[in-house]
Every structure is written in C-alpha cells, then in structure tokens.
N, C-alpha and C. Protein backbone atom coordinates (compact mmCIF):
# COMPACT_ATOMS: atom_id res chain seq x y z
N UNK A 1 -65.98 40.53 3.75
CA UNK A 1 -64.83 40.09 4.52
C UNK A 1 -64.23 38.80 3.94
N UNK A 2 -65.33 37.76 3.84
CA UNK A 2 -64.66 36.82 3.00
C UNK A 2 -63.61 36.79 1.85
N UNK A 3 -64.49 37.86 0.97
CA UNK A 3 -63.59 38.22 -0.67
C UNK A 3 -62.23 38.66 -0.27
N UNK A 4 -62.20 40.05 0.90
CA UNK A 4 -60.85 39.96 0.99
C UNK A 4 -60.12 39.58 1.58
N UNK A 5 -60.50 37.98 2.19
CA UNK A 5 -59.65 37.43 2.83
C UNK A 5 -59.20 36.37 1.55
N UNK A 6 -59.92 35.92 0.88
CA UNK A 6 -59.48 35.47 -0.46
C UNK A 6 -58.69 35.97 -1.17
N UNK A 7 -58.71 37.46 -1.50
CA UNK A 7 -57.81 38.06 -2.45
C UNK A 7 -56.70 37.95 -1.68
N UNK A 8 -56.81 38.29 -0.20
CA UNK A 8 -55.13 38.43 0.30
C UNK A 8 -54.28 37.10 0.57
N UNK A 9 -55.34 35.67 0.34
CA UNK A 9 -54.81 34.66 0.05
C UNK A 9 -54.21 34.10 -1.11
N UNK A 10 -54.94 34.96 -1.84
CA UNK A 10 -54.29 34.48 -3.63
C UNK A 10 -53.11 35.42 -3.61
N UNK A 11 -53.08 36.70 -3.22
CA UNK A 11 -51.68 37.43 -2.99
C UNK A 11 -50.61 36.92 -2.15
N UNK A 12 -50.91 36.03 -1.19
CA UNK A 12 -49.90 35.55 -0.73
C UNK A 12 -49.15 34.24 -1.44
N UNK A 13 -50.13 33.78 -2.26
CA UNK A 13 -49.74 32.73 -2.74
C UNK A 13 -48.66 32.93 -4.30
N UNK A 14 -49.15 33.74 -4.74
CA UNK A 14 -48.81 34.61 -5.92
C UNK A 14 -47.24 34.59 -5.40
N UNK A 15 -47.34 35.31 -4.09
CA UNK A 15 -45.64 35.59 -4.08
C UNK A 15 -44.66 34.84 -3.40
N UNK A 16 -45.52 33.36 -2.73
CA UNK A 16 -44.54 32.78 -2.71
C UNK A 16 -44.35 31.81 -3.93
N UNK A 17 -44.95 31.93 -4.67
CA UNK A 17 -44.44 31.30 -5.75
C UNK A 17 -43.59 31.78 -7.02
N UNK A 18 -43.62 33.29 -6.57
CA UNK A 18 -42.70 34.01 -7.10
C UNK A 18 -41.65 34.15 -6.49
N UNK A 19 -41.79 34.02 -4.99
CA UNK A 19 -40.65 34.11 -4.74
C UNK A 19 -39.40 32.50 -4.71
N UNK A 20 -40.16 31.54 -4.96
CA UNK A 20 -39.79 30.33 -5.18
C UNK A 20 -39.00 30.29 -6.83
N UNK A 21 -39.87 31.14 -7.52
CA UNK A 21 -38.90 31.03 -8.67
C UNK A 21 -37.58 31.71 -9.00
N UNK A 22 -37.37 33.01 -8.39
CA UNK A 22 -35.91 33.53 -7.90
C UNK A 22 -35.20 32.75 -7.23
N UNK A 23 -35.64 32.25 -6.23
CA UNK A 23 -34.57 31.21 -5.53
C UNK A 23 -34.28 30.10 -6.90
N UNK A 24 -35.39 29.62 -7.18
CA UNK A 24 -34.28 28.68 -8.33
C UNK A 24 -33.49 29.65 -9.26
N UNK A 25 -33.67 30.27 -9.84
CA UNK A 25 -32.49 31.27 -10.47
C UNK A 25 -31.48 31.85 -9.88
N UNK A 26 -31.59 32.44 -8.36
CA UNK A 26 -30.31 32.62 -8.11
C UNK A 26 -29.41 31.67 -7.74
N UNK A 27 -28.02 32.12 -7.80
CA UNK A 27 -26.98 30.75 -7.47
C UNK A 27 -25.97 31.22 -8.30
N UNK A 28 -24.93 30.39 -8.16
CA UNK A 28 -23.64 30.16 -8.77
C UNK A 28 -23.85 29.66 -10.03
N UNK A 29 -23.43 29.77 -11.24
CA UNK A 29 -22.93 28.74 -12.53
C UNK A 29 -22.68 27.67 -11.46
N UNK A 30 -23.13 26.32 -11.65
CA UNK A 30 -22.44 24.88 -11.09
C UNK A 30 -23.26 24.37 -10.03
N UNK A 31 -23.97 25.98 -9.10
CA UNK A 31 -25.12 25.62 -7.80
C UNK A 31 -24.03 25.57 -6.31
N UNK A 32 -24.94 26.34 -6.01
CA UNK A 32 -24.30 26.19 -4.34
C UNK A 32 -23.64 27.27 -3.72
N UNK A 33 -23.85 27.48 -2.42
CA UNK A 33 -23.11 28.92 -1.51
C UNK A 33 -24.06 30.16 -2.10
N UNK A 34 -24.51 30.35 -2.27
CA UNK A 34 -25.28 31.60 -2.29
C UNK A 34 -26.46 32.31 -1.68
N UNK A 35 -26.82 33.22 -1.05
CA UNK A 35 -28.03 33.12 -0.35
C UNK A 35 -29.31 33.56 -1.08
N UNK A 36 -30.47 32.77 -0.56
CA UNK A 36 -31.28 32.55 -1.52
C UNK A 36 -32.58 33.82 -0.78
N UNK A 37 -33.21 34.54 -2.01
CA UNK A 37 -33.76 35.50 -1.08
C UNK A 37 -35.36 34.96 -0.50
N UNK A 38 -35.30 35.96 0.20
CA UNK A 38 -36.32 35.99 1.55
C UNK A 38 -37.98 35.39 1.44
N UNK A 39 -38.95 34.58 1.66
CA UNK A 39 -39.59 34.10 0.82
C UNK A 39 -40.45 35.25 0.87
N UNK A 40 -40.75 36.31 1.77
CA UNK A 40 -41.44 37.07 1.81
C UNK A 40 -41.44 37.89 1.36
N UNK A 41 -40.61 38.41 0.88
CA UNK A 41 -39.70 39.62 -0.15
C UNK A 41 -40.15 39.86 -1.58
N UNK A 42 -41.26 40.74 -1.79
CA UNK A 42 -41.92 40.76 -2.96
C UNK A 42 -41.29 41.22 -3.63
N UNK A 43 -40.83 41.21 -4.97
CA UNK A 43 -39.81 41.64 -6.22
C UNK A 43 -40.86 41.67 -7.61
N UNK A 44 -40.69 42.15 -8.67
CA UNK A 44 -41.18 42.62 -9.80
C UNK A 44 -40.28 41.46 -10.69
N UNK A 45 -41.29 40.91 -11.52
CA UNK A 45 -40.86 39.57 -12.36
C UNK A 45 -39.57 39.91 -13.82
N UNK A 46 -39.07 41.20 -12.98
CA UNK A 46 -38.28 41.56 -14.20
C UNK A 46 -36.69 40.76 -14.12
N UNK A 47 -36.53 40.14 -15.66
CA UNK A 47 -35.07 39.77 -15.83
C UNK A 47 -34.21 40.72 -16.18
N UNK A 48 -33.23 41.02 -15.55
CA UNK A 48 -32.14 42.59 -15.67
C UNK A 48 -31.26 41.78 -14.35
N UNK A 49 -30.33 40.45 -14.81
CA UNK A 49 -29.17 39.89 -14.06
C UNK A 49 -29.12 40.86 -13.37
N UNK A 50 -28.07 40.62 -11.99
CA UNK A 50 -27.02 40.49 -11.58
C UNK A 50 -26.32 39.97 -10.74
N UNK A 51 -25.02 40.21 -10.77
CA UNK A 51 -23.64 39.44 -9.97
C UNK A 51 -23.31 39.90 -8.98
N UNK A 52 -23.22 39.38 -7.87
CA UNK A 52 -23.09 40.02 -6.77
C UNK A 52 -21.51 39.27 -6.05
N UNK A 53 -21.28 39.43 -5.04
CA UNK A 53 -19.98 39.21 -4.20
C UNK A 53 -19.75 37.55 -4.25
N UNK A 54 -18.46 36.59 -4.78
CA UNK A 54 -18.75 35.16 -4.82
C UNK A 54 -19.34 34.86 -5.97
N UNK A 55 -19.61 35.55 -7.23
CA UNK A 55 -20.14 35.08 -8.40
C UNK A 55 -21.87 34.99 -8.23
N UNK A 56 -22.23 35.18 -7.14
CA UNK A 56 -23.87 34.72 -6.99
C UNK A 56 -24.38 35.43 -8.15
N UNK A 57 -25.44 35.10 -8.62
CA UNK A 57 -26.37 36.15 -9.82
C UNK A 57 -27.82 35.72 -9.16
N UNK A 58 -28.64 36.79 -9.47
CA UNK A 58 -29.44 36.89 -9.26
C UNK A 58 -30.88 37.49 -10.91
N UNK A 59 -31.56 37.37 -10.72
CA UNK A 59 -32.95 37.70 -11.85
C UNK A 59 -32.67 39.10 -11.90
N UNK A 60 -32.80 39.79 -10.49
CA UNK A 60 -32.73 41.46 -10.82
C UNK A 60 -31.90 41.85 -9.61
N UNK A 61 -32.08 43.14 -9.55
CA UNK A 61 -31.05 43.40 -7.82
C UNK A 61 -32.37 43.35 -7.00
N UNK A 62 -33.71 43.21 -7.04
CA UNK A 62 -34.60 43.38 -5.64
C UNK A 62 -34.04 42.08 -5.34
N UNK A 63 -34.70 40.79 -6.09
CA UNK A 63 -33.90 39.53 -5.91
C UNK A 63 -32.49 39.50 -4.73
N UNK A 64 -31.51 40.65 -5.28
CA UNK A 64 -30.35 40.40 -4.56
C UNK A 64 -30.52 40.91 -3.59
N UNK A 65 -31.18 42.02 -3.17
CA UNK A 65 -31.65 43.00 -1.86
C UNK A 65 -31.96 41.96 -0.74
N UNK A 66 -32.87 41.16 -1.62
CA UNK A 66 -33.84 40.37 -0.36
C UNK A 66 -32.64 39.32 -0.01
N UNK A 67 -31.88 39.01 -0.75
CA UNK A 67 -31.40 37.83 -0.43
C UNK A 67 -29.87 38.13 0.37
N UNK A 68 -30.09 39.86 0.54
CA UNK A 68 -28.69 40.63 1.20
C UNK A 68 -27.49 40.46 0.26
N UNK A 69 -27.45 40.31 -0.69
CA UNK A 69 -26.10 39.95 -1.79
C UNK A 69 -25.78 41.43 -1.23
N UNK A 70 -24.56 41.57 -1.60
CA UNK A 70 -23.49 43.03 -1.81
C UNK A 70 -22.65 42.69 -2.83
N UNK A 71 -22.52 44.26 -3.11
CA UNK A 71 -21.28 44.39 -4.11
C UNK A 71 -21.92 43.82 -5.72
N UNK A 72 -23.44 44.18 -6.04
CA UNK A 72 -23.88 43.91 -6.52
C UNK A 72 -23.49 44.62 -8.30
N UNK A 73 -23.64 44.07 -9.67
CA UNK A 73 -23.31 44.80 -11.02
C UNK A 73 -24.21 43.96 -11.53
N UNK A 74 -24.51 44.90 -13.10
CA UNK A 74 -25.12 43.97 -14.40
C UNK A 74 -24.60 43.08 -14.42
N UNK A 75 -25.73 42.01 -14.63
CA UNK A 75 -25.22 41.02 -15.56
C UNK A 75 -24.69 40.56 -16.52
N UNK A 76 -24.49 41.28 -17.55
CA UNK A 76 -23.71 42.05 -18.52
C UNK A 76 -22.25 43.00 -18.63
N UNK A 77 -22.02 42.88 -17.15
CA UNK A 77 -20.83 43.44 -16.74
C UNK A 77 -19.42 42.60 -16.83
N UNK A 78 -18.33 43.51 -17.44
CA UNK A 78 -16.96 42.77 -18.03
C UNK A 78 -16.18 43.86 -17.39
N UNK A 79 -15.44 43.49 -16.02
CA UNK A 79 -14.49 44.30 -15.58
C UNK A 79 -13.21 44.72 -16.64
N UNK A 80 -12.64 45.56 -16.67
CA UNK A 80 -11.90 45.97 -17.40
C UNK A 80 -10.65 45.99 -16.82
C-alpha cells in the first residue's frame, strides 16, 4: 500500500510539473490574454505547435484542449 501510494505521488508530481511547463509555453508572442491549461490535464510531452483563436499557441492541441482554446491550426500554418 505504501509503494503505491508513492508511485501515485511521483505521478502526480510528474504532471504537475508537466503541466507547469505548457503553461509557460503557451501564450501570445509578447505574453498575455491567453488561457493557460488545466493543471490537471495530462498531455504527452510532444512539440507539434498550435494557434488557436487571438494568436494563443500552444506545445500541441491536448495543451490547447485543456486550456479550451478553439479554432485551433498547425503551427506551421500560413492562411492563404
């Protein structure tokens, strides 16, 4: 009982510190107005941008899921 109360403490910790590092990545170019996602909101450490509604960008779209962005594209995206 102990061990897995340990492991599910190192898992919690794991992701809020993952989830602490999306919040510093998402945002505006310049910082500011964007919503920052959920601390609880587990996401996969993958970089694959994107831009969502207001310029926000985000690391990946779970990133933007948690953080409710809409109107989400690549990061790599050039409207035409």
């Amino acid at each position: 009982m102990k061990r897995a109360f340990r492991i599910l403490m190192v898992m919690v910790v794991v992701a809020g510190v993952s989830a602490g590092a999306g919040q510093l990545l998402a945002g505006k170019p310049g910082g500011g107005g964007c919503p920052t996602p959920r601390v609880n909101c587990i996401c996969p450490d993958i970089v694959d941008p994107v831009i969502c509604d207001g310029g926000c960008t985000y690391t990946n779209q779970c990133r933007a899921n948690c953080a409710k962005a809409t109107h989400c594209v690549p990061g790599d995206y050039v409207p035409q």
